[in-house]
Protein backbone atom coordinates (compact mmCIF):
# COMPACT_ATOMS: atom_id res chain seq x y z
CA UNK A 1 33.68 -2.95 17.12
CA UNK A 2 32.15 -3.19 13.57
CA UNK A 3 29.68 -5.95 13.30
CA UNK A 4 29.98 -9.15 11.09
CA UNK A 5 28.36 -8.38 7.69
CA UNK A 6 26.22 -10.76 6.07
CA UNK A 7 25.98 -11.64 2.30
CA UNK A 8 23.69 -13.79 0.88
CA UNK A 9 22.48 -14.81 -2.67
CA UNK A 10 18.89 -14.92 -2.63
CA UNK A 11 18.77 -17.26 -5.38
CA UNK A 12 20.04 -19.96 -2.87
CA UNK A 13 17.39 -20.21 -0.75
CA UNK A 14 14.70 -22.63 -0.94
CA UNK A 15 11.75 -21.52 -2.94
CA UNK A 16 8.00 -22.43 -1.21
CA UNK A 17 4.62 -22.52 -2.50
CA UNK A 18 2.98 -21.26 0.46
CA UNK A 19 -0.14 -19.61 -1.86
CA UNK A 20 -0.74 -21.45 -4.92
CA UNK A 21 0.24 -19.73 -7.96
CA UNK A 22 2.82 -18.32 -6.07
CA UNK A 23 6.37 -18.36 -5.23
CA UNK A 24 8.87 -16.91 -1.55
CA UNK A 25 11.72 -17.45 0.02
CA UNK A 26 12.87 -15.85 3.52
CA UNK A 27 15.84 -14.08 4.49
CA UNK A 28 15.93 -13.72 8.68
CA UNK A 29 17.83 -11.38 10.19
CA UNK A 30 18.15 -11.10 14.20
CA UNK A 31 15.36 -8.53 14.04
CA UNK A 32 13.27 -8.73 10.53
CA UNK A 33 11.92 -11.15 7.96
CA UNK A 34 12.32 -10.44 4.61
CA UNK A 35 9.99 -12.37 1.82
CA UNK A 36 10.97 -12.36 -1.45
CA UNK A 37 7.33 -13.23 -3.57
CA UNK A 38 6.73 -14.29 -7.23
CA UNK A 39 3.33 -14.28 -7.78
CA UNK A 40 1.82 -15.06 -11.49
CA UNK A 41 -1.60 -13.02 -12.70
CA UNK A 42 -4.73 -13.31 -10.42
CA UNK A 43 -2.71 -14.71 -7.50
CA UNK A 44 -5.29 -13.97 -4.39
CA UNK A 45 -3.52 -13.61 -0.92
CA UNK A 46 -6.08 -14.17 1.94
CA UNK A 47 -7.64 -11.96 4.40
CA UNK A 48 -5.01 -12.07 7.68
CA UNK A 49 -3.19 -10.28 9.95
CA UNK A 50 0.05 -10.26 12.21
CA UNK A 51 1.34 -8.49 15.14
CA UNK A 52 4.38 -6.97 12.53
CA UNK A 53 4.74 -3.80 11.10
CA UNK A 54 4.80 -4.54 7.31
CA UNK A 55 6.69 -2.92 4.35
CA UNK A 56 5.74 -4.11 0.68
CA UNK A 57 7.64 -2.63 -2.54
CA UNK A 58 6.34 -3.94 -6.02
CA UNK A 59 9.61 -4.53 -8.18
CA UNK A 60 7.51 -5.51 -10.96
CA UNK A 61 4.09 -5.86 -11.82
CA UNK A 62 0.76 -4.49 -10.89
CA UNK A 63 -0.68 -5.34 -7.62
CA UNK A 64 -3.89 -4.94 -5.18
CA UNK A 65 -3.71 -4.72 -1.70
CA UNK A 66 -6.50 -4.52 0.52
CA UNK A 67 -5.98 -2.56 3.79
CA UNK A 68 -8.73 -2.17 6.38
CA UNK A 69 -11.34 -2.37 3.98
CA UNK A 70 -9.43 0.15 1.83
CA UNK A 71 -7.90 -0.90 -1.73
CA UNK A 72 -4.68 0.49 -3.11
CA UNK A 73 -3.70 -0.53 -6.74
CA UNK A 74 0.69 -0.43 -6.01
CA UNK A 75 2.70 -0.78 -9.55
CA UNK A 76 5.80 -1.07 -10.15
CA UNK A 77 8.14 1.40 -7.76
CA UNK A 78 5.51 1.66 -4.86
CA UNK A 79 5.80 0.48 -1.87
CA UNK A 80 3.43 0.47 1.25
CA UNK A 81 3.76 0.68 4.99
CA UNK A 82 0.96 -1.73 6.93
CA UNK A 83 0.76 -1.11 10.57
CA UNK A 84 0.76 -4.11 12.80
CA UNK A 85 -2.51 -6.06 13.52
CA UNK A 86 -4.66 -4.58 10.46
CA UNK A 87 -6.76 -7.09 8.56
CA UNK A 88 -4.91 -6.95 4.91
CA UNK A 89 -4.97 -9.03 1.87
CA UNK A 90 -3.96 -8.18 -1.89
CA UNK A 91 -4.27 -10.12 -5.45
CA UNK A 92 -1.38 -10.07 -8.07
CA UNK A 93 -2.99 -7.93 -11.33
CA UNK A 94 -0.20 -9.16 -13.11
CA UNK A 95 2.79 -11.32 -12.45
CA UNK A 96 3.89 -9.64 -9.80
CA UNK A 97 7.84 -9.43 -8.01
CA UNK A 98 7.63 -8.05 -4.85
CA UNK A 99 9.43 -7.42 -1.51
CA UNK A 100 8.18 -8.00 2.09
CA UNK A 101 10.15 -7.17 5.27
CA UNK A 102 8.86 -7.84 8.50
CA UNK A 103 9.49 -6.01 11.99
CA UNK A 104 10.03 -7.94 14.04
CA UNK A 105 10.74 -11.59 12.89
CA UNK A 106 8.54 -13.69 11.01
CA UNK A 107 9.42 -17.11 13.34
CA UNK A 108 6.60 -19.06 11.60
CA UNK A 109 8.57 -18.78 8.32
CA UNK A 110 12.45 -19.93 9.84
């Protein structure tokens, strides 16, 4: 049996200011979280972590990110795999589009 396909237009779903300066909507499957960010020049994301496996991809834009005391400056094209539970945090250079997708789901974001 072929499973349902989803389709969804991103540009439906509510928009949140959960960092000032900053702009994401979520996208939840049954087993990841996808975050959608806009985030305008000098946008500083705070030190955290999470028990998910992480996957960023810059879009657009120049951005920092902060891994374990480690800094990698990701432009547009790159993309980054953060292992679960290590401390991260990043800064938009520039405005800054970029992807997120969690494993497994983000349930603090539904």
């Amino acid at each position: 049996m072929i499973e349902e396909v989803k389709v969804y237009q991103i540009s439906d779903f509510e928009q949140r200011e959960l960092i000032p300066n900053s702009e994401v909507c979520f996208l939840h499957s049954e087993n990841m979280t996808m975050a959608e960010w806009h985030f305008k020049p000098n946008t500083s994301l705070p030190e955290h972590s999470h028990p998910h496996e992480q996957v960023t991809k810059i879009i657009s834009g120049e951005f920092e990110l902060n891994v374990g005391g480690k800094t990698f400056r990701l432009k547009t094209g790159s993309a980054a795999v953060i292992p679960p539970n290590l401390i991260h945090s990043g800064k938009a250079i520039t405005e800054c589009h970029v992807i997120d997708v969690f494993h497994p789901v983000r349930d603090e974001y539904r």
